[in-house]
Protein backbone atom coordinates (compact mmCIF):
# COMPACT_ATOMS: atom_id res chain seq x y z
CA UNK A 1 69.72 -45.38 41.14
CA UNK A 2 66.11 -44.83 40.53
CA UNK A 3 63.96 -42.20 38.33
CA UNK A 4 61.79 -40.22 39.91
CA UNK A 5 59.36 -38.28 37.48
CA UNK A 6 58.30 -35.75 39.85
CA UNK A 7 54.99 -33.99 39.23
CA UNK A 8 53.62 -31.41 41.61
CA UNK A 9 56.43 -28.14 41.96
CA UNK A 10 56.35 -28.62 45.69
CA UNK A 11 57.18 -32.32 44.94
CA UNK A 12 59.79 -30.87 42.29
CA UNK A 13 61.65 -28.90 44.79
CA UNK A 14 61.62 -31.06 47.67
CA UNK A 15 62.87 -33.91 46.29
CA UNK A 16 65.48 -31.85 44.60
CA UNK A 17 66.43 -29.61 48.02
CA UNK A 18 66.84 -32.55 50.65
CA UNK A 19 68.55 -35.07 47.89
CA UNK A 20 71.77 -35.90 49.35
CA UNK A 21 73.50 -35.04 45.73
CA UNK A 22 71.63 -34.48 42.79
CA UNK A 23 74.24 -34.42 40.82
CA UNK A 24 74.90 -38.11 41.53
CA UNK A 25 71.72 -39.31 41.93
CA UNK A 26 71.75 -40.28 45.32
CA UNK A 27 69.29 -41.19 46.36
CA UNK A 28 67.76 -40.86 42.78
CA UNK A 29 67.83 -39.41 39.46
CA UNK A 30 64.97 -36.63 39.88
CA UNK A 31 62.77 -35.74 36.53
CA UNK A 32 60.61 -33.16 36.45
CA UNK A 33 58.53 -34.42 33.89
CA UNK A 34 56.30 -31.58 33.24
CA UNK A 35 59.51 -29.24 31.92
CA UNK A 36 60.81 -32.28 29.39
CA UNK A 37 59.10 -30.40 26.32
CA UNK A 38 61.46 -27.37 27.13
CA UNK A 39 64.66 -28.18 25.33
CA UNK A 40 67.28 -25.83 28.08
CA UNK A 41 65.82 -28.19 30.60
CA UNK A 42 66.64 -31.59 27.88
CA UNK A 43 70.01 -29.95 28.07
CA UNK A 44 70.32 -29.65 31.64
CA UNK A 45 69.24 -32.74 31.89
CA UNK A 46 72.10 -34.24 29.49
CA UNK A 47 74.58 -32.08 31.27
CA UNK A 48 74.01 -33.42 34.65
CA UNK A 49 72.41 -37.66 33.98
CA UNK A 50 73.61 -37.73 30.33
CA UNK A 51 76.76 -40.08 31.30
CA UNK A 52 74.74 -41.85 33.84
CA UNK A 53 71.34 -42.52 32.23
CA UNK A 54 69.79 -42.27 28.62
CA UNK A 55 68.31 -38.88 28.35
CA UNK A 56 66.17 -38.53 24.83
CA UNK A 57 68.00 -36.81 21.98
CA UNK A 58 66.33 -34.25 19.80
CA UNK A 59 65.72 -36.77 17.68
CA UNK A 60 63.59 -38.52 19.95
CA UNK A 61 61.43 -35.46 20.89
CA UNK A 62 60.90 -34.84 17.34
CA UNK A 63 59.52 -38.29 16.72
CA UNK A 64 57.65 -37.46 19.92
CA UNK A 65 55.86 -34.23 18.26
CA UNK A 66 55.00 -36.03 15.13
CA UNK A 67 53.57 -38.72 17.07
CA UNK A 68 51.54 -36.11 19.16
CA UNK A 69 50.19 -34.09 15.82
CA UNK A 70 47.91 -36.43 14.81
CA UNK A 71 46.16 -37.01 17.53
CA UNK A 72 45.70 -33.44 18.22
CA UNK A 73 44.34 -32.20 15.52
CA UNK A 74 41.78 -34.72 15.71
CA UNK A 75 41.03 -33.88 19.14
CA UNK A 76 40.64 -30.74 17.76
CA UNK A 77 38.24 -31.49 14.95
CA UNK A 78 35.81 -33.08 17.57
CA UNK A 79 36.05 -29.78 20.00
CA UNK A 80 38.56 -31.98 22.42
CA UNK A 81 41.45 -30.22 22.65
CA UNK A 82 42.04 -29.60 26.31
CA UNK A 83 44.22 -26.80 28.10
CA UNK A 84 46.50 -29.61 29.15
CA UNK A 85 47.00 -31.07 26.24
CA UNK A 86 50.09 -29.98 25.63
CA UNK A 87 51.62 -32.26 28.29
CA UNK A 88 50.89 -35.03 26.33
CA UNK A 89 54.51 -34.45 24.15
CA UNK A 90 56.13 -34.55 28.32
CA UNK A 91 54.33 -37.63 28.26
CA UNK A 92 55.46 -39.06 25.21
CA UNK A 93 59.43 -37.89 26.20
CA UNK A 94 58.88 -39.66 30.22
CA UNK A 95 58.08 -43.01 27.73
CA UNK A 96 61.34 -42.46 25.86
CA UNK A 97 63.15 -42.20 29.05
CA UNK A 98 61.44 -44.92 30.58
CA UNK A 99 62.06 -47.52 27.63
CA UNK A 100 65.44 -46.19 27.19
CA UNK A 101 66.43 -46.99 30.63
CA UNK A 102 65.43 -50.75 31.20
CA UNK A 103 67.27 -51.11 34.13
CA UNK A 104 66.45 -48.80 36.50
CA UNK A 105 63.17 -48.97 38.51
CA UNK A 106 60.68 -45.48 37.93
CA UNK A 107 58.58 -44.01 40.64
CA UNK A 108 56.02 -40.52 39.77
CA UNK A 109 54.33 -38.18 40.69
CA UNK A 110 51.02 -37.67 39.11
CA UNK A 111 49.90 -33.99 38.36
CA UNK A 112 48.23 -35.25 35.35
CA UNK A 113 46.81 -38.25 34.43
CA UNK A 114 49.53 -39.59 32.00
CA UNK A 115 47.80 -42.87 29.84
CA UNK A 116 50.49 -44.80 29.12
CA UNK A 117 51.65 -45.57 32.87
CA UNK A 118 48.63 -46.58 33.53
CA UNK A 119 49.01 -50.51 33.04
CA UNK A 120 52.24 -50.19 34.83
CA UNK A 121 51.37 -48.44 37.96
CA UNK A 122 51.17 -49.77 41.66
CA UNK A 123 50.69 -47.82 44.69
CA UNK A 124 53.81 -46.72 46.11
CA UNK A 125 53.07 -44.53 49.87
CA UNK A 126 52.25 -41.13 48.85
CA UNK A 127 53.62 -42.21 45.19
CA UNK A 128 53.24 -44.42 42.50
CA UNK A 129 55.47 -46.79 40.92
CA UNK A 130 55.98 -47.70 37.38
CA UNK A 131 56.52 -51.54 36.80
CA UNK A 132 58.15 -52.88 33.74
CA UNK A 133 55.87 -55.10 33.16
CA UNK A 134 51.58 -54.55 32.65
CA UNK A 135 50.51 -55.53 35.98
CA UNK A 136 47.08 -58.31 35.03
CA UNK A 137 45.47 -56.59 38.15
CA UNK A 138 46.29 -54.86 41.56
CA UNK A 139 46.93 -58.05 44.21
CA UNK A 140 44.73 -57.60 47.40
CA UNK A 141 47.28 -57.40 49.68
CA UNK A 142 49.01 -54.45 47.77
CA UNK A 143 45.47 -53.06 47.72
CA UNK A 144 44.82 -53.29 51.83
CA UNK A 145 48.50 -52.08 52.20
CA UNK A 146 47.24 -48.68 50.07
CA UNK A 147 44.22 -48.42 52.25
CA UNK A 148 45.49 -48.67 55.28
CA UNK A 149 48.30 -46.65 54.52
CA UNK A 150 46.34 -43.62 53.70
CA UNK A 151 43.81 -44.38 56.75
CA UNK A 152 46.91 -44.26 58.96
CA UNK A 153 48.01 -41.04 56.93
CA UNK A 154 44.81 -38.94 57.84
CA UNK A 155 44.27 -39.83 60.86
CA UNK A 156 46.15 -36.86 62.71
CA UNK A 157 45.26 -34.70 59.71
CA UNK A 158 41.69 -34.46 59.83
CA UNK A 159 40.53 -37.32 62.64
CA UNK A 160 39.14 -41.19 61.85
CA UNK A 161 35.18 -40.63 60.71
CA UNK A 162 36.05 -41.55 57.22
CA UNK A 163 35.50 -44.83 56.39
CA UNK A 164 33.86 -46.93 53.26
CA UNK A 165 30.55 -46.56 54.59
CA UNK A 166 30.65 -42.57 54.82
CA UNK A 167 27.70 -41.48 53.16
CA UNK A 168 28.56 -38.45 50.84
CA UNK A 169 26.02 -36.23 52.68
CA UNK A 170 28.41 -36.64 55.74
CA UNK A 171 31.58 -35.79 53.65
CA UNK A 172 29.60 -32.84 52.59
CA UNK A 173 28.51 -31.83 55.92
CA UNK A 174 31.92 -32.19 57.46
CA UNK A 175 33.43 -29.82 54.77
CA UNK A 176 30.41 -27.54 55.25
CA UNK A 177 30.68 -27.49 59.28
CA UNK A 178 34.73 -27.58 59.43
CA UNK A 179 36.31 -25.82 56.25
CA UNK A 180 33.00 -22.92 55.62
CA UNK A 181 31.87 -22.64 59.21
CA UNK A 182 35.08 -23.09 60.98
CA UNK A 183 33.22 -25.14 63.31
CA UNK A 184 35.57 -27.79 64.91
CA UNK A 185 33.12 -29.00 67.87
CA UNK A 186 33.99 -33.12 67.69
CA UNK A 187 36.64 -32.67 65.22
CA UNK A 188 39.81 -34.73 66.65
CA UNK A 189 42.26 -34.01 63.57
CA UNK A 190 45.03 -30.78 63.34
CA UNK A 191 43.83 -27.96 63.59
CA UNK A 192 46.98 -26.09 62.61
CA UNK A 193 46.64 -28.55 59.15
CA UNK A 194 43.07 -27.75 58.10
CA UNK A 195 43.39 -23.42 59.18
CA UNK A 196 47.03 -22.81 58.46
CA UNK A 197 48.28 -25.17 55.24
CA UNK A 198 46.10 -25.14 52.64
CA UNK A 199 48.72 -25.26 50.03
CA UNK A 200 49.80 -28.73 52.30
CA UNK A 201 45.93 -29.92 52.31
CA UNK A 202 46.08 -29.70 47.97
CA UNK A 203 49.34 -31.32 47.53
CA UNK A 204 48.01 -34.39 49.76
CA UNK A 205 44.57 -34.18 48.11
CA UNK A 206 46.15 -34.68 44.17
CA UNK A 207 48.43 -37.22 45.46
CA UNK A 208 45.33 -39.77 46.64
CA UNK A 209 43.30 -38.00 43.65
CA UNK A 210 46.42 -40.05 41.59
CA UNK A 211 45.48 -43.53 43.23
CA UNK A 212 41.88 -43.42 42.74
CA UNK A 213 42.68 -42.29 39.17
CA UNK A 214 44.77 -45.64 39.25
CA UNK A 215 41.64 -47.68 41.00
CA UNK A 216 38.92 -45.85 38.99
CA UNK A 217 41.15 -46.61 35.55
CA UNK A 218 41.35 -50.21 36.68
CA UNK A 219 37.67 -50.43 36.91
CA UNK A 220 36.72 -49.44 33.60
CA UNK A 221 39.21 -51.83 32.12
CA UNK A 222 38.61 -55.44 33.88
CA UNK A 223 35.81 -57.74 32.12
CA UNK A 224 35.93 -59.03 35.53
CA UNK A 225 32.96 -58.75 37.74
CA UNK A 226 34.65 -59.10 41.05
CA UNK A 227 37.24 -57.59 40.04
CA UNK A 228 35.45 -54.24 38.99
CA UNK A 229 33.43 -53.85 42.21
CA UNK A 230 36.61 -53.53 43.87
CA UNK A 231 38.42 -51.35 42.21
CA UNK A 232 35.44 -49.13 42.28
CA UNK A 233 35.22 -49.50 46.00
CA UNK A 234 38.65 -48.53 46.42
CA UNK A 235 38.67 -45.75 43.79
CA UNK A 236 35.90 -44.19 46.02
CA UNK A 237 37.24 -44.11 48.63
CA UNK A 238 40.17 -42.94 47.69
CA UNK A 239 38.61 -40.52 46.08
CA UNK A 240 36.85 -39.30 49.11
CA UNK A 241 39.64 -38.89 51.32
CA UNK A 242 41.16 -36.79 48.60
CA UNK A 243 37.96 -34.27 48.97
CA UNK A 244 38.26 -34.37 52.90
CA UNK A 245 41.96 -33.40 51.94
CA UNK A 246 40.96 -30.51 50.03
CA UNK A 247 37.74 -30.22 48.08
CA UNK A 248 37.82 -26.62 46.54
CA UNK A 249 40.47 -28.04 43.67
CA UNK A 250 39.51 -26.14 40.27
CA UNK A 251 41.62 -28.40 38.12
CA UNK A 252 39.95 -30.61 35.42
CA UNK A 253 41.19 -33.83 36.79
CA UNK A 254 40.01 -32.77 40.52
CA UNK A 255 38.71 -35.75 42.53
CA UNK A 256 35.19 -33.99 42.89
CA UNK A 257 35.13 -34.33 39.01
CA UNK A 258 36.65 -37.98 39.03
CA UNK A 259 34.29 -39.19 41.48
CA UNK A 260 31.33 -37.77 39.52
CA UNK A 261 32.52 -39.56 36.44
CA UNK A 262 32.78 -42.75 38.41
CA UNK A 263 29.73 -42.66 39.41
CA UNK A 264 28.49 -41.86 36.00
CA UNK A 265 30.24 -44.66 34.20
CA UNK A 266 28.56 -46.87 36.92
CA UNK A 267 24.52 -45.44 35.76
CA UNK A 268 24.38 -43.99 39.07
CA UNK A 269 23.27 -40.64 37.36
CA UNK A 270 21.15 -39.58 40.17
CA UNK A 271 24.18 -40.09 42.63
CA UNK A 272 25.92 -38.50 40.55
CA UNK A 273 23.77 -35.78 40.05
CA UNK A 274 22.94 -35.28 43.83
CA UNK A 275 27.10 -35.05 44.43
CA UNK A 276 27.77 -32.85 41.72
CA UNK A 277 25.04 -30.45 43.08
CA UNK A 278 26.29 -31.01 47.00
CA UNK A 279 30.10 -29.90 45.92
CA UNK A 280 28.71 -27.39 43.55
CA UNK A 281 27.10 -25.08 45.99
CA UNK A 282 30.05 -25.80 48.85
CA UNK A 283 32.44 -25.15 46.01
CA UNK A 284 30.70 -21.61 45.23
CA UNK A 285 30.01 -20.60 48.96
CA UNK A 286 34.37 -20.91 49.02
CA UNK A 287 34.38 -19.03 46.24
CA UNK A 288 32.62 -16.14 47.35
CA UNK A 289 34.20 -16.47 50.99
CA UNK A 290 37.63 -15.68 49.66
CA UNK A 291 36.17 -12.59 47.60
CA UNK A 292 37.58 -9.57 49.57
């Protein structure tokens, strides 16, 4: 009886495929939030949920625009306007849904940062999950329970030498040696995952990029010292193992880019700097490697 906005189209399908019945919902209504702002898909959605759930009415996704066009075309005026940014009326239509249905617990998938969840969002395994309620900050034990979660998660994947204390130059140097080189000498992860799955290695990479996005947003919204420092620990890290996941992302909202910004909105420029020029040339040598 939960919503799942799903976000990534492997997540999309997979969810959908292995569902025992879609049609009922079991185990979950399944959202694909990026296609709300197509109105066939509204339809389909009212067709199959509509006596089950609230699904928004046209109505609603007109509000929705108007509510949007505003904000765009100042975004515009100040040279803002992003690619993405028309995911921000799928965004407005997931809060519809959401508000509409106050008794049903929501779960998603990020593929974009969406704002308004933020607030609302916990950790959830590979996931995240959408309280009802703002949560006043991210309890500690919810916090290990992420971390070592995701430790135990890449273990077998790519082997147990990343830890809080990695330097970046030894993040670098792994990708360098193991994903340019093909040098495995001391590597104890799978093989078969890192040579034969990169389309695997991404989808595992956005999903912990979506956490740290979580951690890093927590961050720059506390007043609270403590607080801060640890969300900005954990958004690192996070952040980190989404790189040794897959660190040749191009999107805008790549964790190579959010970890930059981190850094940046902490005045470790030269940090930042010295990353941003690490990634930059292993990002290029990739390039030109898959060049035929």
């Amino acid at each position: 009886g939960s919503v799942y906005f799903t976000g990534l189209p492997a997540g999309a399908f997979l969810i959908s495929a292995l569902q025992k019945s879609e049609v009922k919902a079991d185990p979950c209504f399944t959202l694909d939030q990026g296609a709300l702002v197509d109105e066939s898909y509204r339809t389909y959605l009212r067709n199959m949920y509509g006596d089950k759930m609230y699904i928004p009415t046209e109505e609603d996704v007109q509000k929705c625009f108007q509510d949007y066009a505003p904000d765009a075309l100042l975004r515009n005026r100040q040279n803002k306007l992003q690619r993405e940014d028309f995911q921000r009326i799928d965004r407005l239509i997931a809060k519809v849904i959401f508000d509409k249905n106050p008794g049903r617990e929501f779960y998603f998938e990020e593929a974009w940062p969406v704002e308004w969840t933020y607030p609302y969002l916990e950790p959830h395994g590979l996931i995240l999950k959408i309280n009802r309620q703002p949560l006043s900050e991210l309890p500690e034990d919810m916090v290990t329970q992420d971390h070592d979660f995701w430790v135990k998660q890449l273990q077998p994947m790519i082997g147990d030498w990343l830890a809080y204390d990695t330097s970046d130059q030894e993040l670098a140097a792994f990708t360098e040696r193991v994903r340019l080189k093909h040098d495995f000498t001391g590597f104890t992860g799978d093989r078969q995952f890192i040579e034969n799955t990169e389309a695997e290695q991404q989808i595992f990479s956005q999903l912990r990029n979506a956490i740290g996005g979580l951690y890093a947003w927590r961050a720059e919204h506390t007043t609270d010292p403590a607080e801060k420092a640890r969300m900005i620990r954990e958004a690192a890290f996070a952040f980190r193992q989404a790189l040794a996941l897959w660190p040749f992302s191009p999107a805008s909202n790549n964790p190579a880019r959010r970890y930059v910004a981190l850094l940046k909105q902490e005045h470790r420029q030269s940090e930042a700097l010295q990353f941003a020029d690490l990634f930059g040339k292993l990002f290029d040598s990739y390039q030109a490697r898959k060049k035929p």
